[in-house]
Protein backbone atom coordinates (compact mmCIF):
# COMPACT_ATOMS: atom_id res chain seq x y z
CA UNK A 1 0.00 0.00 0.00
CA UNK A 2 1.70 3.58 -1.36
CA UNK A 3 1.00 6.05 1.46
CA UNK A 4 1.30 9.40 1.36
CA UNK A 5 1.79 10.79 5.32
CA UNK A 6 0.60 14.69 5.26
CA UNK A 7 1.61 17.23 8.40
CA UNK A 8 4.66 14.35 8.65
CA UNK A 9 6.83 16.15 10.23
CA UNK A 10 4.51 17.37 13.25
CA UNK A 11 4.56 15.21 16.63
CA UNK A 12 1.48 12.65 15.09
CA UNK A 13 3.04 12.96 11.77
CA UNK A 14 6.11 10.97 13.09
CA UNK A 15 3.87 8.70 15.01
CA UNK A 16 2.35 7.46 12.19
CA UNK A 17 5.49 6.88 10.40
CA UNK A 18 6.84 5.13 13.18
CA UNK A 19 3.23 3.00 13.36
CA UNK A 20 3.72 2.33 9.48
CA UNK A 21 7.22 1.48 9.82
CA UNK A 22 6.12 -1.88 11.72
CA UNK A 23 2.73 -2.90 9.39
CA UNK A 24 3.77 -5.06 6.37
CA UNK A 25 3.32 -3.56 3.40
CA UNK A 26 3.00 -0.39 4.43
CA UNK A 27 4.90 1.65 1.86
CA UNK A 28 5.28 5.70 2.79
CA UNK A 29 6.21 7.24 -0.61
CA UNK A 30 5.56 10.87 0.16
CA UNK A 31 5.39 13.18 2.86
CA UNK A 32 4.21 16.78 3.09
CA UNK A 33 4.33 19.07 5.41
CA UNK A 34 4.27 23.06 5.95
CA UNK A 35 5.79 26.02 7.24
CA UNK A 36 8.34 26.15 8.87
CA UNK A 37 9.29 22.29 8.22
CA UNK A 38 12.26 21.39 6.30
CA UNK A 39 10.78 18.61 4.56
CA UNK A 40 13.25 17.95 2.34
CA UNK A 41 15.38 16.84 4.79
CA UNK A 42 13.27 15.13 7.06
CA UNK A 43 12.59 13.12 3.83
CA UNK A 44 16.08 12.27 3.39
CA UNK A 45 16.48 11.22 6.82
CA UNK A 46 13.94 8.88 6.75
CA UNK A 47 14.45 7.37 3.09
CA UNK A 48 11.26 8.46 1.63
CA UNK A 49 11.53 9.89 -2.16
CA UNK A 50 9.03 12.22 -2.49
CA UNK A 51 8.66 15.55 0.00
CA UNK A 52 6.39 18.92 -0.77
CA UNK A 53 4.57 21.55 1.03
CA UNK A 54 1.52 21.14 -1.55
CA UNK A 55 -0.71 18.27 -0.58
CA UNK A 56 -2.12 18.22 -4.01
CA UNK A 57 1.44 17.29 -5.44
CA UNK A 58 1.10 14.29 -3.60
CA UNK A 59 -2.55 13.65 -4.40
CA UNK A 60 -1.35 13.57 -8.50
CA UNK A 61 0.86 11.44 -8.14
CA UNK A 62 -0.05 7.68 -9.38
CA UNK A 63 1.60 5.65 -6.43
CA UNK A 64 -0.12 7.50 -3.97
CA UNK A 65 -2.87 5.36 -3.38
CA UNK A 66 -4.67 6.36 0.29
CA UNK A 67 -3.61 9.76 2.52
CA UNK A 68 -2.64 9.87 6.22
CA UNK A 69 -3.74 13.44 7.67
CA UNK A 70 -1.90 14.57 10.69
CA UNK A 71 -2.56 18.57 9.83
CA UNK A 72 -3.79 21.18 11.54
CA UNK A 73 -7.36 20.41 12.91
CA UNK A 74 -8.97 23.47 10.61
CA UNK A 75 -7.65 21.74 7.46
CA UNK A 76 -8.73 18.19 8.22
CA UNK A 77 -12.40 18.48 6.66
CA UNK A 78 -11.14 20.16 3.12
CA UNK A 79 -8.21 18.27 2.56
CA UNK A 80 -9.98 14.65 3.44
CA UNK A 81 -12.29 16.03 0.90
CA UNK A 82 -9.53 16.91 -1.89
CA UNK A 83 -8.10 13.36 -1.62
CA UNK A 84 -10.95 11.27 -1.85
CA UNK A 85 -11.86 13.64 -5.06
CA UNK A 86 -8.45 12.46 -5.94
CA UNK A 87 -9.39 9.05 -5.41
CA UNK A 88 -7.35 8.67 -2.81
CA UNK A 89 -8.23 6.67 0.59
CA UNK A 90 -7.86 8.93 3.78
CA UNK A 91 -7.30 8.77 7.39
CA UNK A 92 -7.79 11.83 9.20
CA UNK A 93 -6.26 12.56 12.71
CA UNK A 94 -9.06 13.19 15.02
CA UNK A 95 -10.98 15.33 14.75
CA UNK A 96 -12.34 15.02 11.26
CA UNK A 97 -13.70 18.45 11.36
CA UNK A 98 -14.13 21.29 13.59
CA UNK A 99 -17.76 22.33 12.92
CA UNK A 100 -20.66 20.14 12.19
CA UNK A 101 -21.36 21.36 8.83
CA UNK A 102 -18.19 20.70 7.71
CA UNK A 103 -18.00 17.17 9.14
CA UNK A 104 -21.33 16.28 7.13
CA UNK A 105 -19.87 17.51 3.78
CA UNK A 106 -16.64 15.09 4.18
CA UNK A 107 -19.82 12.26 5.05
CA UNK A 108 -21.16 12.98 1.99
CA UNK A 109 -18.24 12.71 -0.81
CA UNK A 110 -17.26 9.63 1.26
CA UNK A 111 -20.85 8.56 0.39
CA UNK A 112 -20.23 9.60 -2.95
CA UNK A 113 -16.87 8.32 -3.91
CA UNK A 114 -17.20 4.96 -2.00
CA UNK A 115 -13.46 5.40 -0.82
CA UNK A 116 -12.50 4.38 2.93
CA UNK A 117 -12.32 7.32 4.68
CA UNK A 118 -11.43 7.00 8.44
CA UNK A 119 -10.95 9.52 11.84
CA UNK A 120 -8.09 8.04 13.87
CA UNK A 121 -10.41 7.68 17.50
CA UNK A 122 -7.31 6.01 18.90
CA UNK A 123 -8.81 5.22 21.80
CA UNK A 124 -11.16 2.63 20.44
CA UNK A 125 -8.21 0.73 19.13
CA UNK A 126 -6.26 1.05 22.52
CA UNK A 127 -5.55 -2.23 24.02
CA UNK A 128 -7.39 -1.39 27.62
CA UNK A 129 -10.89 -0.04 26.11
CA UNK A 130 -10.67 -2.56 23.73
CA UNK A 131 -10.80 -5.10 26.49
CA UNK A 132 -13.35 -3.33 27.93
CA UNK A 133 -15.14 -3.49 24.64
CA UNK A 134 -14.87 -7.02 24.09
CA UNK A 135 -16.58 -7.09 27.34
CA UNK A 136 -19.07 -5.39 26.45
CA UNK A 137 -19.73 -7.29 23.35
CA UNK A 138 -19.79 -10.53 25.60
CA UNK A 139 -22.71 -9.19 28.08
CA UNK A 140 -20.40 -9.63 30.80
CA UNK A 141 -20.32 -5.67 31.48
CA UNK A 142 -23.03 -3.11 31.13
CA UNK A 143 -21.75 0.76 32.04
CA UNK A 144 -23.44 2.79 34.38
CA UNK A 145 -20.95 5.53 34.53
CA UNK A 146 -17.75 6.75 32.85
CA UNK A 147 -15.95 8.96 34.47
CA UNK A 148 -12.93 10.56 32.22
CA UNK A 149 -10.43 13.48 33.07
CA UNK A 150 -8.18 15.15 30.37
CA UNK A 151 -5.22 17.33 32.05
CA UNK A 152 -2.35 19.12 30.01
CA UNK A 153 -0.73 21.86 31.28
CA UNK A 154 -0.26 23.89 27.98
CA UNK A 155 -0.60 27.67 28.51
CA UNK A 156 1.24 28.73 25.26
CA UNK A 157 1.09 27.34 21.72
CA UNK A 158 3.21 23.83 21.84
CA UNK A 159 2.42 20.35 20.55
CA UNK A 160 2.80 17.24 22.44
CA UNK A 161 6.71 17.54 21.80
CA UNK A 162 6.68 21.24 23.45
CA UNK A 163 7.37 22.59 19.95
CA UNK A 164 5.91 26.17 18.49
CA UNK A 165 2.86 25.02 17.23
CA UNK A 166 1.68 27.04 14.15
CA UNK A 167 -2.11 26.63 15.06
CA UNK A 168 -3.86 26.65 18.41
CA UNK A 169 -5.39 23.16 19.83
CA UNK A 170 -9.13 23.23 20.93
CA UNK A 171 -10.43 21.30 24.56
CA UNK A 172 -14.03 20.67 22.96
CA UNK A 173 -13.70 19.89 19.25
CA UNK A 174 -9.93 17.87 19.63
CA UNK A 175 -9.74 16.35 23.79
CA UNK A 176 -13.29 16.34 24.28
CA UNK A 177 -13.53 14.74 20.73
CA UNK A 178 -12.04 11.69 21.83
CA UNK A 179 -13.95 10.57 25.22
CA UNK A 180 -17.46 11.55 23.68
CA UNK A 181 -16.72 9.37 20.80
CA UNK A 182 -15.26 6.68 23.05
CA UNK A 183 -18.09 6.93 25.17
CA UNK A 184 -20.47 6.57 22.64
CA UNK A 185 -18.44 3.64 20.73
CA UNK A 186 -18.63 1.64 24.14
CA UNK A 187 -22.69 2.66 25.36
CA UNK A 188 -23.26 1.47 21.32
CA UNK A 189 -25.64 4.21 22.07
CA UNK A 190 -26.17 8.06 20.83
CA UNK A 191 -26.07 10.81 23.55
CA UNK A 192 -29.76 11.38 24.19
CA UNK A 193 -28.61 14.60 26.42
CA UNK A 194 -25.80 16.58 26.97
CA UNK A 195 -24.53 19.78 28.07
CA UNK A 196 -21.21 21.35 28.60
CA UNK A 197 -19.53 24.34 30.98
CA UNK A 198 -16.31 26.60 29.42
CA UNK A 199 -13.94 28.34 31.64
CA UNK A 200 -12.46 31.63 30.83
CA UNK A 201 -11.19 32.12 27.37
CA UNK A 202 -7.08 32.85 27.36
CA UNK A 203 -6.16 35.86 26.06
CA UNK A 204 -3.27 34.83 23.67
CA UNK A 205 -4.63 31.66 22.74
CA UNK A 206 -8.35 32.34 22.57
CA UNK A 207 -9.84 29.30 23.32
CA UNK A 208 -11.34 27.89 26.97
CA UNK A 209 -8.90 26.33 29.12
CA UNK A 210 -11.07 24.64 31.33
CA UNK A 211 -14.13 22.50 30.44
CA UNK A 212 -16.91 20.73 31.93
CA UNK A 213 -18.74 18.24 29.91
CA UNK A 214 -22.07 15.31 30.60
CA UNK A 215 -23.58 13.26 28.76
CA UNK A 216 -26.59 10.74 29.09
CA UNK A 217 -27.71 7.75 26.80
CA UNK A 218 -31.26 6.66 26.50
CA UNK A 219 -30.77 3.17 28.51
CA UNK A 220 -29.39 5.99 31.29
CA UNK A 221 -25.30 5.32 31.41
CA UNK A 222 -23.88 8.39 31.63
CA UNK A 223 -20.23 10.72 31.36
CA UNK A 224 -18.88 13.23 33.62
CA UNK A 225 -15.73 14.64 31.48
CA UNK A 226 -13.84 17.48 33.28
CA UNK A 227 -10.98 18.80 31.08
CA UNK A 228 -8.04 21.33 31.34
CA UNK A 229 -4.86 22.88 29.77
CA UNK A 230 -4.09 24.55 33.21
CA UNK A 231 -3.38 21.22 35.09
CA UNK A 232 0.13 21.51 36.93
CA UNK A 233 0.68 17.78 38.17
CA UNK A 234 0.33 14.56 36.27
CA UNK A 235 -1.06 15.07 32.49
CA UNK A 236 -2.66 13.13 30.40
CA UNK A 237 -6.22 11.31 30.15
CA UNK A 238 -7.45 9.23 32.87
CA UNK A 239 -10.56 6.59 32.43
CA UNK A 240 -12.39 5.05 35.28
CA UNK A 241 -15.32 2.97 34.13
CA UNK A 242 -17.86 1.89 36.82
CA UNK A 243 -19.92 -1.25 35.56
CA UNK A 244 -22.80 -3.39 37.33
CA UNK A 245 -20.08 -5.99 37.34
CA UNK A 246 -16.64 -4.35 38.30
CA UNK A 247 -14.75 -1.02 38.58
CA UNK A 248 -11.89 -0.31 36.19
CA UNK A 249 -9.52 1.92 35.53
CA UNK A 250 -7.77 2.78 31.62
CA UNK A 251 -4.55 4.99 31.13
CA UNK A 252 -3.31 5.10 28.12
CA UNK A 253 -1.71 1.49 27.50
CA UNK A 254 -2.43 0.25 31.08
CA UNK A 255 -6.26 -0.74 32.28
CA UNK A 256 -6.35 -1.49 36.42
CA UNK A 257 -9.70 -3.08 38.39
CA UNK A 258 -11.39 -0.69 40.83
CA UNK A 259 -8.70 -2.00 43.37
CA UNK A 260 -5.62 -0.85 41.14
CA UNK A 261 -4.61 -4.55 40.18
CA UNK A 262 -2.93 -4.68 36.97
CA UNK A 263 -5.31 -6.69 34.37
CA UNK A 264 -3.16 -8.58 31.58
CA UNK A 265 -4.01 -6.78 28.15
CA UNK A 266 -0.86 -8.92 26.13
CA UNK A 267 -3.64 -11.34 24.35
CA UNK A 268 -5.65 -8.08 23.06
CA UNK A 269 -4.06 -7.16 20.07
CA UNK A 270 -1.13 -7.34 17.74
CA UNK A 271 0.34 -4.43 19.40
CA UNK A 272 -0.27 -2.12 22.05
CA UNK A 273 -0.08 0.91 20.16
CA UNK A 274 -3.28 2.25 19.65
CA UNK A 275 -2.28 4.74 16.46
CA UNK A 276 -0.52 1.18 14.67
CA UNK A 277 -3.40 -0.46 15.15
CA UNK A 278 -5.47 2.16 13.85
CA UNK A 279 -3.19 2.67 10.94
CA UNK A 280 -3.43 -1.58 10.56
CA UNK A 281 -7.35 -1.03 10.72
CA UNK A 282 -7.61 1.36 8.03
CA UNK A 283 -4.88 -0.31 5.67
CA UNK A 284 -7.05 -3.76 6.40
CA UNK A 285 -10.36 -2.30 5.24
CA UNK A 286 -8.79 -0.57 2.13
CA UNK A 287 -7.38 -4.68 1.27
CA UNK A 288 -10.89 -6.11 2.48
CA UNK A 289 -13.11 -3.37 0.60
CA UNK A 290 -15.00 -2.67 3.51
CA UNK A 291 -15.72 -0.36 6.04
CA UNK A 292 -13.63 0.96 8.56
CA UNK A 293 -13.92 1.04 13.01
CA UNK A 294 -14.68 4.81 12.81
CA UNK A 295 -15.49 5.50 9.51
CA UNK A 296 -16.81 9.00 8.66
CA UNK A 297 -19.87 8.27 8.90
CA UNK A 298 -19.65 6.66 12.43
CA UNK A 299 -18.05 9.46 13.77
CA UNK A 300 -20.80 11.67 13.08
CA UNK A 301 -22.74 11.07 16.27
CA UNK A 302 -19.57 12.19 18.24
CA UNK A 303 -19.23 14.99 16.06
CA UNK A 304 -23.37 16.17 16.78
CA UNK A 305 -23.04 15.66 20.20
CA UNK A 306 -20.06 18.44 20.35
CA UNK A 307 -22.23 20.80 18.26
CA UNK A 308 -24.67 20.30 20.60
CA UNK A 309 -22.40 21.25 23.66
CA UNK A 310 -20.60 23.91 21.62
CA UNK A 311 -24.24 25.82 21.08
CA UNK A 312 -24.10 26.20 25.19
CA UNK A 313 -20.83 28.37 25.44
C-alpha cells in the first residue's frame, strides 16, 4: 500500500510513520508538510523519495494510493475532501472536522466516492478499552458511569513535543472529541442529552482552558468529562469505568480493576499501540473493501453531540 503521510513532520506525523514502519506492506512514498518544516530533509532522513509543502502534489501522483492526515485540525475536513476527489483513501487525525457542517460535507463525498475514509479515535483501538469493549460485546459488562479526566498543562502554543505550534489546539472539538466518541463507541448508544460548561477564554490563545462536559444515553449510562490545559501535576487522560459488574480503571496502555490490580491486556491485540493499530485497521479495510472502526460516517454522532455542547458556550 503507497501512502502518502501529510503534516509528517509534526509530533502525530512521526507517530504514524513510526506506526507504518512496523505494518507489512506499508509503503510511505511521500510526505508533506508546511511552514516552517524542512521537509526535504526530514525526507532524506527517513528514506522516503518524495517531499512537498503542496498536498495536491502528492494527491497527482499515481503511487499514492490512500492519505494519512496529521494537519492542523482546521484543514482536516477540506483536505480529506480533496483526496478522496483524488481518489485517494484517507485517514484523518481526530478530529475530522471542527464544525458540524463541515463534518457532514466530508460524510457525503465519502458517500459519494465509495473510498475508505477514516478519523483516527485512537482510543477505540487502545488495548485497555478494547478489552473493555470485548466485554461489552460478551454481556459480561453493562456501564453505568464513565468517568474521564483530560489534564495538560499547555498555557502557550506547543504540541505534544513542546514545539511552536503554528495553530492553536481546541479542549471541545480535539480532547473532548475523543472521550465523547469513546463513550459513545462503548454505550453502542447516541447521547440522548448533553450539556457542557467553558472556563475563561485565554487571552493569547483564545480558546477555553477549562471545560466541563455530561452526557446521558437513552438506557441511562452516563459521562462526567472534566478537562483542562491549566493542570500543573500529572497530564494526560485518565478513564475510570464503573460497571454493574466491576470497577476499572484505563490509562493510556495500562487498564487497572477498581482496586488498582494490573489486568493482563498482552492477548488483546497485535500491538499495544493504539495509532498502529489504527493505521493496521484502516490499511485492512482498504485490502478487504470494507468499512472501517470509525469511519466517517460513524463518527458523526460524536461529532453532533459536540455541536450540541458547543451551542451552550
Amino acid at each position: 500500500m503507497k501512502i502518502c503521510v501529510a503534516g509528517a513532520a509534526g509530533a502525530f506525523g512521526r507517530k504514524h510513520l513510526d506506526a507504518l514502519a512496523n505494518i507489512p506492506g506499508a509503503d510511505v512514498v511521500s510526505v508533506v508538510g508546511g511552514e516552517p518544516d524542512d521537509i526535504e530533509a526530514f525526507a532524506q532522513e527517513r528514506g522516503i523519495q518524495h517531499a512537498t509543502k503542496d498536498l495536491n502534489e502528492s494527491l497527482d501522483r499515481d503511487d499514492v494510493e490512500a492519505v494519512i492526515l496529521a494537519t492542523p485540525t482546521q484543514l482536516h475536513a477540506q483536505q480529506a475532501i480533496a483526496c478522496m476527489r483524488a481518489g485517494k483513501h484517507v485517514l484523518v487525525e481526530i478530529p475530522m472536522a471542527d464544525s458540524l457542517a463541515d463534518t457532514q460535507a466530508a460524510i457525503k463525498v465519502q458517500e459519494e466516492t465509495g473510498l475508505v475514509a477514516m478519523v483516527d479515535h485512537v482510543r477505540r483501538f487502545n488495548p485497555s478499552h478494547q478489552w473493555i469493549n470485548q466485554k461489552i460485546k460478551a454481556g459480561e459488562i453493562v456501564i453505568q458511569q464513565m468517568d474521564i479526566q483530560t489534564y495538560f498543562l499547555r498555557r502557550s502554543n506547543l504540541n505534544a513535543l513542546g514545539e511552536p505550534r503554528t495553530w492553536t489546539d481546541h479542549l471541545l472539538w480535539h480532547h473532548a472529541c475523543h472521550s465523547v466518541d469513546l463513550f459513545l463507541y462503548q454505550t453502542g448508544e447516541p447521547a440522548r442529552e448533553a450539556f457542557g460548561l467553558a472556563g475563561p477564554t485565554h487571552e493569547e490563545l483564545g480558546i477555553a482552558m477549562d471545560m466541563s462536559i455530561g452526557m446521558k444515553t437513552a438506557s441511562g449510562s452516563i459521562c462526567t468529562l472534566s478537562l483542562s490545559f491549566n493542570n500543573d501535576g500529572p497530564l494526560g487522560t485518565f478513564f475510570r469505568y464503573i460497571c454493574d459488574n466491576g470497577t476499572y480503571i484505563a490509562s493510556y496502555d495500562d487498564l487497572y480493576d477498581g482496586k488498582n490490580n494490573p489486568i493482563d491486556l498482552s492477548d488483546v491485540a497485535i500491538s499495544s499501540n493504539g495509532i498502529e493499530l489504527a493505521d493496521r485497521e484502516f490499511l485492512s479495510a482498504i485490502e478487504d473493501g470494507r468499512e472501517p472502526n470509525s469511519s466517517f460516517a460513524q463518527a458523526l454522532p460524536a461529532m453532533q453531540t459536540l455541536d450540541q455542547i458547543e451551542q451552550m458556550f
